[in-house]
C-alpha atoms as a PDB file:
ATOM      1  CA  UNK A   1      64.774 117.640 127.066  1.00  0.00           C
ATOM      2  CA  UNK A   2      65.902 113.977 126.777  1.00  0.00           C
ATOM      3  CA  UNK A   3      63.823 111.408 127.636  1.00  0.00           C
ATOM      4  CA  UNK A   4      63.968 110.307 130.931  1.00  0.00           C
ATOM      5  CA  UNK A   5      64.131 106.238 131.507  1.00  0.00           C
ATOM      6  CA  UNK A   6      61.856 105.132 134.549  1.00  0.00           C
ATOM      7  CA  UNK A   7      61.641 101.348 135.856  1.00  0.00           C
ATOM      8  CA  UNK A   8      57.571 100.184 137.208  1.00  0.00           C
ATOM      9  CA  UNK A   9      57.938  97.151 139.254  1.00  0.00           C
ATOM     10  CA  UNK A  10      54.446  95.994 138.643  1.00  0.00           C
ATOM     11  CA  UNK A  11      53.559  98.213 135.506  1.00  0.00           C
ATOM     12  CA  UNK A  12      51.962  95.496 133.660  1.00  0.00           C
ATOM     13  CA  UNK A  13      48.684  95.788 135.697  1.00  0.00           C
ATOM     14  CA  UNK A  14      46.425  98.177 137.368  1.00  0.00           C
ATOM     15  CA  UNK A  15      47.904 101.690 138.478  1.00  0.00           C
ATOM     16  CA  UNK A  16      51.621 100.874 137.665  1.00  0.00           C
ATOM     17  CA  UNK A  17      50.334  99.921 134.227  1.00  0.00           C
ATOM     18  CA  UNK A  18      48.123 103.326 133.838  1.00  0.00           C
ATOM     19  CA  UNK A  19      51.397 105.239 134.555  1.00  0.00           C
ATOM     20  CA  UNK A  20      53.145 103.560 132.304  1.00  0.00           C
ATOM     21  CA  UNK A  21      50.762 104.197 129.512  1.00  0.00           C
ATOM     22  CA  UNK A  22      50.650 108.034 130.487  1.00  0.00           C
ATOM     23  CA  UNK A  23      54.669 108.706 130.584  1.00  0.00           C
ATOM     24  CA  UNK A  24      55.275 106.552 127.608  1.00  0.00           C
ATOM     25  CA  UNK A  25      52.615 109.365 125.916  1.00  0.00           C
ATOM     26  CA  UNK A  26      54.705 111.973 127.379  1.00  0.00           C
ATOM     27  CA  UNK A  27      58.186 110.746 125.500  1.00  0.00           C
ATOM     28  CA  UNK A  28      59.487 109.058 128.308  1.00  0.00           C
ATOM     29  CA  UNK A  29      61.352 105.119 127.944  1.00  0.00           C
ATOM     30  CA  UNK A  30      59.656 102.896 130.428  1.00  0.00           C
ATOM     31  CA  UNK A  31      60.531  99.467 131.360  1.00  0.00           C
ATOM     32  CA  UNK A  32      57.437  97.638 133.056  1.00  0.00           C
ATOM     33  CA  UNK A  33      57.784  94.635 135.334  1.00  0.00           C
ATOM     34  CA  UNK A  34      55.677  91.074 135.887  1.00  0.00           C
ATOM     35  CA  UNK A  35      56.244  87.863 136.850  1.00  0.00           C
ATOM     36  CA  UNK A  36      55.824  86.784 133.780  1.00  0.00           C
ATOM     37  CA  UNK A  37      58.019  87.837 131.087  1.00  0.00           C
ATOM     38  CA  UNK A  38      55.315  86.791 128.564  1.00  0.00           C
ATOM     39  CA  UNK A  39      53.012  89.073 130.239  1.00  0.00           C
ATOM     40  CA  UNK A  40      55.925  91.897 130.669  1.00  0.00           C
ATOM     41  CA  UNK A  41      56.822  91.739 126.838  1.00  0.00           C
ATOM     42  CA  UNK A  42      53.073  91.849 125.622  1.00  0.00           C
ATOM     43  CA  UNK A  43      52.368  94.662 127.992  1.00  0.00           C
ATOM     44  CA  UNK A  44      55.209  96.605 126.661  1.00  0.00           C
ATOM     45  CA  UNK A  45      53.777  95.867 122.826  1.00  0.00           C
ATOM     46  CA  UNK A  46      50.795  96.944 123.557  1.00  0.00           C
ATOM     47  CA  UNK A  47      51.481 100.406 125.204  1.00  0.00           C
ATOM     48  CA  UNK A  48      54.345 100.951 122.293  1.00  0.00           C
ATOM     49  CA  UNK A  49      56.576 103.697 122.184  1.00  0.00           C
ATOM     50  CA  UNK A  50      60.177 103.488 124.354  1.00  0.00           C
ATOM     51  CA  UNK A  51      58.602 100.693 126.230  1.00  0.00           C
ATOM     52  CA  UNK A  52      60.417  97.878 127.257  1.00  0.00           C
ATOM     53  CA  UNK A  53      58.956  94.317 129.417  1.00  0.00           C
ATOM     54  CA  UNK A  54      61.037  92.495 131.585  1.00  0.00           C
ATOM     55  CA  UNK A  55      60.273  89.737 134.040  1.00  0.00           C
ATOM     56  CA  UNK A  56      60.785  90.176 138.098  1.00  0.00           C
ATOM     57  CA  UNK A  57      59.787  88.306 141.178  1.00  0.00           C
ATOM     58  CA  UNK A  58      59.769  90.754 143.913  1.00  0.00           C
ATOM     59  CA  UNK A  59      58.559  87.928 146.205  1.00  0.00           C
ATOM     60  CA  UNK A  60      61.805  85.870 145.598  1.00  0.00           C
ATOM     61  CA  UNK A  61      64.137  88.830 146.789  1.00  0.00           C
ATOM     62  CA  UNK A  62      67.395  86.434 145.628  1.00  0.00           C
ATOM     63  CA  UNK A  63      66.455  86.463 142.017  1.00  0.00           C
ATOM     64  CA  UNK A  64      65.958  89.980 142.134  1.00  0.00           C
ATOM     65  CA  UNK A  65      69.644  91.111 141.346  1.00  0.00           C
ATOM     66  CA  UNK A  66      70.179  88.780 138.204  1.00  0.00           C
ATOM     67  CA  UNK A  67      66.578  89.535 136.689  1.00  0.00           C
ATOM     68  CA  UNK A  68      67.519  93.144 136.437  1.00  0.00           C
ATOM     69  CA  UNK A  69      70.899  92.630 135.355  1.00  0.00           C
ATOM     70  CA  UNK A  70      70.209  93.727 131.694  1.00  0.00           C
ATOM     71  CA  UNK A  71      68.559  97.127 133.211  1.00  0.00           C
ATOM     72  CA  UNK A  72      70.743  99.936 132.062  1.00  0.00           C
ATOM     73  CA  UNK A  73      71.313 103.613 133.592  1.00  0.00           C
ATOM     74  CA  UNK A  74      68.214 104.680 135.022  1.00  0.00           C
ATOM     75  CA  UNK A  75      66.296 108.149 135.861  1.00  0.00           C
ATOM     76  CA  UNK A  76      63.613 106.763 138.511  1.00  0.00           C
ATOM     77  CA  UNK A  77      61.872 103.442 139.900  1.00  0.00           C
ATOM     78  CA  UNK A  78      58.421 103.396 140.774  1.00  0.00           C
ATOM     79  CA  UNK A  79      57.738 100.244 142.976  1.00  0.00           C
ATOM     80  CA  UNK A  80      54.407  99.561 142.433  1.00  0.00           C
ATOM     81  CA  UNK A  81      53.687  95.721 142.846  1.00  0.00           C
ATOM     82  CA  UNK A  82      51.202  94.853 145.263  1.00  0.00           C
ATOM     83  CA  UNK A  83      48.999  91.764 146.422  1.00  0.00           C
ATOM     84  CA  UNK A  84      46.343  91.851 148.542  1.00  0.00           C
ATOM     85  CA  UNK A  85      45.853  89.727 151.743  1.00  0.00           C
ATOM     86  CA  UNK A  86      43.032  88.970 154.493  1.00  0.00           C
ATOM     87  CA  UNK A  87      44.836  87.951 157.521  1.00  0.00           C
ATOM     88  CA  UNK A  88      43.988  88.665 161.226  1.00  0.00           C
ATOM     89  CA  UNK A  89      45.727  87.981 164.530  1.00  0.00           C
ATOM     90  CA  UNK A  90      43.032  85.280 165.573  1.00  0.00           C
ATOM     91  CA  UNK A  91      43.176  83.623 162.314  1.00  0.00           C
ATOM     92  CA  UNK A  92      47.213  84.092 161.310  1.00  0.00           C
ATOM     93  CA  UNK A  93      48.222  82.846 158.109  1.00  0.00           C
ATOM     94  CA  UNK A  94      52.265  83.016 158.484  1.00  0.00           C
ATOM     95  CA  UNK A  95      52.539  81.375 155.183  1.00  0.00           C
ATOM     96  CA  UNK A  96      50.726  84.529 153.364  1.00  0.00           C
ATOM     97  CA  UNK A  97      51.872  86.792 156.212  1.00  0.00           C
ATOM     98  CA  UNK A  98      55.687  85.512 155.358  1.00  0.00           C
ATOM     99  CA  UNK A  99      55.233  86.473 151.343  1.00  0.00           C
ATOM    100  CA  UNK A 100      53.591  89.845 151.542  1.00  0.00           C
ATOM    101  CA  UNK A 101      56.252  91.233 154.321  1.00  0.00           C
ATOM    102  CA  UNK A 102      59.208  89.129 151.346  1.00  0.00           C
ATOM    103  CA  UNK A 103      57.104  90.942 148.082  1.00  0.00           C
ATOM    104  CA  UNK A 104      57.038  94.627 149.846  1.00  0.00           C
ATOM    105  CA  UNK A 105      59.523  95.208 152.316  1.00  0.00           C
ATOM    106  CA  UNK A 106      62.600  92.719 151.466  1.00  0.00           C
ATOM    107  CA  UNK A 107      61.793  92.855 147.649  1.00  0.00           C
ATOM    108  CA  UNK A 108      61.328  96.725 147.285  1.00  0.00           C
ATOM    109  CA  UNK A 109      64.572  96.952 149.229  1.00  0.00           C
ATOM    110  CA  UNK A 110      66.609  94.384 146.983  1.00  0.00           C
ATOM    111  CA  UNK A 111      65.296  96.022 143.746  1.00  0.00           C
ATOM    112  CA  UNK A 112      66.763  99.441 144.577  1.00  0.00           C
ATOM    113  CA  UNK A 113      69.508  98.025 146.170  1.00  0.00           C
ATOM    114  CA  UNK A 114      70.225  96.310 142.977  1.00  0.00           C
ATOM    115  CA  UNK A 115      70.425  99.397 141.139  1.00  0.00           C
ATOM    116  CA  UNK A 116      71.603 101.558 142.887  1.00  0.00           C
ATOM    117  CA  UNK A 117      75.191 101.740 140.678  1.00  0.00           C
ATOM    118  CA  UNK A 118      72.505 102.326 137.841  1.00  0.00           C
ATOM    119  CA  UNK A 119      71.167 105.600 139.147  1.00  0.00           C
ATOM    120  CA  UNK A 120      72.411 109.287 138.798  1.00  0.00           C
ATOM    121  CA  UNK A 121      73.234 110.507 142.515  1.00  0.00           C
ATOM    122  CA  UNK A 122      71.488 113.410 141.791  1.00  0.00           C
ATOM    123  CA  UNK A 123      67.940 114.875 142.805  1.00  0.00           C
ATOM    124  CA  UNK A 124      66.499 114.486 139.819  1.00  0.00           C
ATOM    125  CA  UNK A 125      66.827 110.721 140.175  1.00  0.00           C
ATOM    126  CA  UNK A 126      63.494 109.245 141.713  1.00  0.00           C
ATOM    127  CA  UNK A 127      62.372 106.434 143.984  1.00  0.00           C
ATOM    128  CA  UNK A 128      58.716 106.164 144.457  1.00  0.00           C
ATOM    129  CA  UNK A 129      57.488 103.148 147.168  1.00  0.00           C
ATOM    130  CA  UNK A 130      53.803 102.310 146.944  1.00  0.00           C
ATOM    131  CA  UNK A 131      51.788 101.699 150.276  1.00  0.00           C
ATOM    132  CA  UNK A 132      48.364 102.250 150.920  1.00  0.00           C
ATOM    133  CA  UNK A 133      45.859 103.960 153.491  1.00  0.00           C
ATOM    134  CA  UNK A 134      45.983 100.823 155.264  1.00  0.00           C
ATOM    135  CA  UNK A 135      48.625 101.848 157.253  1.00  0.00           C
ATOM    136  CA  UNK A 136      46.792 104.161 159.322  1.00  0.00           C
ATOM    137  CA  UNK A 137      42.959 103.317 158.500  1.00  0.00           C
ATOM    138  CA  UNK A 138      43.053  99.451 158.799  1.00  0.00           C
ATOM    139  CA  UNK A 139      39.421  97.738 158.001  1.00  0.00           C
ATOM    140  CA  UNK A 140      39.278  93.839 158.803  1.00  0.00           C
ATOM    141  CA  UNK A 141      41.565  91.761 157.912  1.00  0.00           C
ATOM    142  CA  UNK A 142      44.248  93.856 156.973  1.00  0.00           C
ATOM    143  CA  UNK A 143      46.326  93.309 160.023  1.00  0.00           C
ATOM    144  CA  UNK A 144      49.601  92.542 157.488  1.00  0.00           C
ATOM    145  CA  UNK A 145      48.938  94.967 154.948  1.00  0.00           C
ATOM    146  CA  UNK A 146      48.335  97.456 158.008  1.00  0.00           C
ATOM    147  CA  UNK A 147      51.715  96.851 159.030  1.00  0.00           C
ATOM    148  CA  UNK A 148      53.625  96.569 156.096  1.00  0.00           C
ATOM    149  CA  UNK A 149      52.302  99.399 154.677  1.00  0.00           C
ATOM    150  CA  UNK A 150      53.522 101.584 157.874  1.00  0.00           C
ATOM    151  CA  UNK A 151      56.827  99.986 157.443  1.00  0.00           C
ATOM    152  CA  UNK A 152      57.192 101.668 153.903  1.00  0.00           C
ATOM    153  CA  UNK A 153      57.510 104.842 155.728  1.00  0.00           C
ATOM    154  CA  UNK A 154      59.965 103.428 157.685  1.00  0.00           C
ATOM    155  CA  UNK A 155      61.925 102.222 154.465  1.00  0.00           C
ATOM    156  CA  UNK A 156      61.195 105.446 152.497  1.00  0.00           C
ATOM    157  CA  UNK A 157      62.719 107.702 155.698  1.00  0.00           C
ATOM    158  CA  UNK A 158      65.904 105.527 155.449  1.00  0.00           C
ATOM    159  CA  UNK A 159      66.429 105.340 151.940  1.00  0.00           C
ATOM    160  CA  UNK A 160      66.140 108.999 151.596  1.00  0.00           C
ATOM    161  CA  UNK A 161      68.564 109.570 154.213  1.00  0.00           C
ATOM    162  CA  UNK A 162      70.824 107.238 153.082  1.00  0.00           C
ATOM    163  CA  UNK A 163      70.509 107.537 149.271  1.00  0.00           C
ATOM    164  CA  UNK A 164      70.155 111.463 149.061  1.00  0.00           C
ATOM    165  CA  UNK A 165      70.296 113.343 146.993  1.00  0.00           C
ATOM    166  CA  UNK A 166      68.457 110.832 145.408  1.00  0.00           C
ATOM    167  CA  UNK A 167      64.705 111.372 146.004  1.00  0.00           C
ATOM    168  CA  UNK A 168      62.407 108.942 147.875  1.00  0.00           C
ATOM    169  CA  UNK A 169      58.936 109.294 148.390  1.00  0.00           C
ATOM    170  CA  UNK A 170      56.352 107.129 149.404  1.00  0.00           C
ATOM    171  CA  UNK A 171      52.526 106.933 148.035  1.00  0.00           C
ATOM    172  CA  UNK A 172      49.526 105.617 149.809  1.00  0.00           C
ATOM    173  CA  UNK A 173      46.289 105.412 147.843  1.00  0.00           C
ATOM    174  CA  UNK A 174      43.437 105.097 149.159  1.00  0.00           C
ATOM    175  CA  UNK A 175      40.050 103.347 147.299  1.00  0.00           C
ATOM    176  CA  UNK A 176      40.545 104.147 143.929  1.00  0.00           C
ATOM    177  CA  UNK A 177      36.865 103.927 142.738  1.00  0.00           C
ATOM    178  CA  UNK A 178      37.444 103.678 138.927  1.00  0.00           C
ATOM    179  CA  UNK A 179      40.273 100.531 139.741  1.00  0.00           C
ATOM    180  CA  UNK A 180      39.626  97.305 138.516  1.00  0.00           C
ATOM    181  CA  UNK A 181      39.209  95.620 142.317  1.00  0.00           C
ATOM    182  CA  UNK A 182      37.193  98.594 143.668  1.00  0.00           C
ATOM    183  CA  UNK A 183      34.859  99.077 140.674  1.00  0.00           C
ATOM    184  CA  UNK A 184      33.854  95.178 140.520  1.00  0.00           C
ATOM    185  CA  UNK A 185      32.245  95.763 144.334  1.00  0.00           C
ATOM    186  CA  UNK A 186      28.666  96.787 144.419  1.00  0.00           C
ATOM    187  CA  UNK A 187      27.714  99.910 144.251  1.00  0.00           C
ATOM    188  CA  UNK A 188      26.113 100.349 148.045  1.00  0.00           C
ATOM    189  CA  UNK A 189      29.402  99.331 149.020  1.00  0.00           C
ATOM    190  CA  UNK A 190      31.223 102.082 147.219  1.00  0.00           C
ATOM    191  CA  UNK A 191      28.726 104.704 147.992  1.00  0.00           C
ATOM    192  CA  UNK A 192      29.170 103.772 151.825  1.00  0.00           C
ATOM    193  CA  UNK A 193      33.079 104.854 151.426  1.00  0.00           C
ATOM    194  CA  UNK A 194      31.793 107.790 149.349  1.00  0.00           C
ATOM    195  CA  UNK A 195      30.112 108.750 151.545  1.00  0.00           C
ATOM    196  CA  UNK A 196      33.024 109.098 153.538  1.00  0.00           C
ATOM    197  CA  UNK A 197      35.059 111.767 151.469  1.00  0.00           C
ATOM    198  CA  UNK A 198      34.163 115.523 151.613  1.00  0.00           C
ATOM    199  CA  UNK A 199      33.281 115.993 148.330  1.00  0.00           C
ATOM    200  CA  UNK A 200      31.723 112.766 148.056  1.00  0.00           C
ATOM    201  CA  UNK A 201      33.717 111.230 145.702  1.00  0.00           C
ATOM    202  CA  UNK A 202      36.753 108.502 145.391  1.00  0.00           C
ATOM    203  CA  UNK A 203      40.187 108.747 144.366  1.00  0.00           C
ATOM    204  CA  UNK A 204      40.633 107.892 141.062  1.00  0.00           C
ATOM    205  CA  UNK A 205      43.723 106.236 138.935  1.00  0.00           C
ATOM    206  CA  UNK A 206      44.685 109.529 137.494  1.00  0.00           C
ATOM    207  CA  UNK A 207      44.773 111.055 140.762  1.00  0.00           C
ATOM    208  CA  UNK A 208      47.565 108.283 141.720  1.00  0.00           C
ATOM    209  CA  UNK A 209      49.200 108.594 138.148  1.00  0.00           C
ATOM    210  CA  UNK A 210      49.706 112.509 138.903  1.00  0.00           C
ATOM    211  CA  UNK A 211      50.920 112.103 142.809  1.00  0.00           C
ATOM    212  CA  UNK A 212      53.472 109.452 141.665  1.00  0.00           C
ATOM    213  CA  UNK A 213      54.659 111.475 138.893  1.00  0.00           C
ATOM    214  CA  UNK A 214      55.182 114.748 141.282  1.00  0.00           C
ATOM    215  CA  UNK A 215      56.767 112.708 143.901  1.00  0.00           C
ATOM    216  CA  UNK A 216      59.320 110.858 140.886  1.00  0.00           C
ATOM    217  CA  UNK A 217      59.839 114.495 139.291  1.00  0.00           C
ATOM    218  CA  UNK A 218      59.181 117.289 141.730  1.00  0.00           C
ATOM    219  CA  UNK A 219      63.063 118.284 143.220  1.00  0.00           C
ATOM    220  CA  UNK A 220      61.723 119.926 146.157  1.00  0.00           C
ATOM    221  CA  UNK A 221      60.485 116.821 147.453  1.00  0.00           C
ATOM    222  CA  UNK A 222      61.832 113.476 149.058  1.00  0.00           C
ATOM    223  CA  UNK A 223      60.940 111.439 152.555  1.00  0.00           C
ATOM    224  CA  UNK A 224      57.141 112.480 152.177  1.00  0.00           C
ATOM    225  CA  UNK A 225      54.415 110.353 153.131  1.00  0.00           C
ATOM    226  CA  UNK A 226      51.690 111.454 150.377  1.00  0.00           C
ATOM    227  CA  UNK A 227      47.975 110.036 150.687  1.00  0.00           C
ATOM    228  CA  UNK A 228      46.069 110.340 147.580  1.00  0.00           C
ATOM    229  CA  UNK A 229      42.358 109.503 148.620  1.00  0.00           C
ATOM    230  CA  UNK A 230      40.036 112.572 148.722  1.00  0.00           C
ATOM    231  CA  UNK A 231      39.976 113.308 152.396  1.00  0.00           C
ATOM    232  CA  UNK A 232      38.090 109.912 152.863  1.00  0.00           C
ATOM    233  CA  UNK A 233      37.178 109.923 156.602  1.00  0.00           C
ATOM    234  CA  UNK A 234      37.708 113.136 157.968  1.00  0.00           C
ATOM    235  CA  UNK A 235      33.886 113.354 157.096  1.00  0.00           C
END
C-alpha cells in the first residue's frame, strides 16, 4: 500500500506532534504545521522519515491560503491547533474571545477550504477537527472554549454534508493525564478528576493518537462526535 500523505495543523507540539511521530513510524508522509517555520522545519528533522515542516497561522485566516500554497495532493488533514483561554461572561475578554473563535472556527474552515482542490473526493480522504470535552462539561472559565468547541460539531456536520464522500469527524479529548499541561498540575488535582472516571484513570495521548487515526482512516465513519476521555463523570 502507498503511503498515504496527511497534513497536522499544529503537529509540532503536544498531541498533533505525538501523531505525527506515530504515522511517520507507520510509513506514512506527514507535513506538520507551526507558526513558526523554524519550529515547523526542526520538528520535521527531528521526527525524520517522509516528514515535512511548514509554517501556518490559523489565527490570521487570510494568510492561510498562500501559506499552504506549496501543499501538494493530499490523503487527510488533522486540525489539531489549539490555545487555551480563561474567559467568563462577568469578566469578557473580546480581544482573546475574538482570536480563539478566528484560530478554531474561521481558521479550521479556511485551511480545508484551501485545499479542498488538493483532496481525493473519495472516502478514504480524511478530515479530522479537534474540540474538546469542554463543549458539554464546561469548568470555570471556559465560557469561549465551551462554545467554540460545540461549534466544531456544528462545522464537522456541515462539512461532511457538504464535502462527502470525503470523511469528517470531529474529536473531543478530554484530560489527557500523561499531556504536558495536565501532568505539570499537582497530583491532588489530577486524582480529583480521576476520581471521576470509572476505572479510575485518565485519557492518555495514545488514546487520542488511536481515535484520530480511526476517525482519519476508518470508511465507515464521518459526521461523528467522538469523546476520548475514559467515561470521566458518569461516575
Amino acid at each position: 500500500m502507498a503511503a498515504r500523505k496527511i497534513l497536522i495543523v499544529g503537529g509540532s507540539s503536544g498531541i498533533g506532534l505525538a501523531l505525527a511521530q506515530d504515522l511517520t513510524g507507520a510509513g506514512e508522509e506527514v507535513i506538520v504545521t507551526s507558526r513558526s517555520l523554524e519550529t515547523a522545519e526542526r520538528i520535521a528533522a527531528e521526527i525524520g522519515g517522509k516528514t515535512q515542516g511548514i509554517a501556518v497561522d490559523v489565527s490570521d485566516p487570510e494568510g492561510i491560503s498562500a501559506q499552504l500554497a506549496g501543499v501538494g495532493k493530499l490523503d487527510g488533514i488533522v486540525l489539531s491547533a489549539i490555545e487555551r483561554d480563561v474567559n467568563t461572561v462577568r469578566e469578557f475578554d473580546i480581544g482573546r474571545a475574538r482570536r480563539l473563535v478566528t484560530l478554531k472556527l474561521l481558521g479550521y474552515t479556511e485551511v480545508v477550504h484551501s485545499l479542498i482542490d488538493r483532496l481525493e473526493p473519495s472516502v478514504e480522504t480524511g478530515i479530522v477537527l479537534f474540540g474538546g470535552r469542554a463543549k458539554d462539561a464546561p469548568y470555570p472559565g471556559s465560557l469561549v472554549v465551551s462554545a467554540i468547541n460545540g461549534g466544531v460539531d456544528g462545522l464537522m456536520n456541515a462539512m461532511a454534508l457538504e464535502l462527502a464522500p470525503i470523511r469528517v469527524n470531529a474529536l473531543h479529548p478530554g484530560i489527557i493525564g500523561d499531556s504536558p499541561f495536565w501532568a505539570a498540575k499537582p497530583a491532588e488535582v489530577l486524582d480529583g478528576y480521576r476520581s471521576s472516571t470509572p476505572g479510575g484513570e485518565l485519557a492518555t495521548t495514545r488514546d487520542i493518537v488511536d481515535a484520530s487515526k480511526f476517525l482519519l482512516f476508518n470508511q465507515g465513519v464521518s459526521a461523528h462526535s467522538l469523546n476520548v476521555d475514559r467515561g470521566w463523570r458518569i461516575s
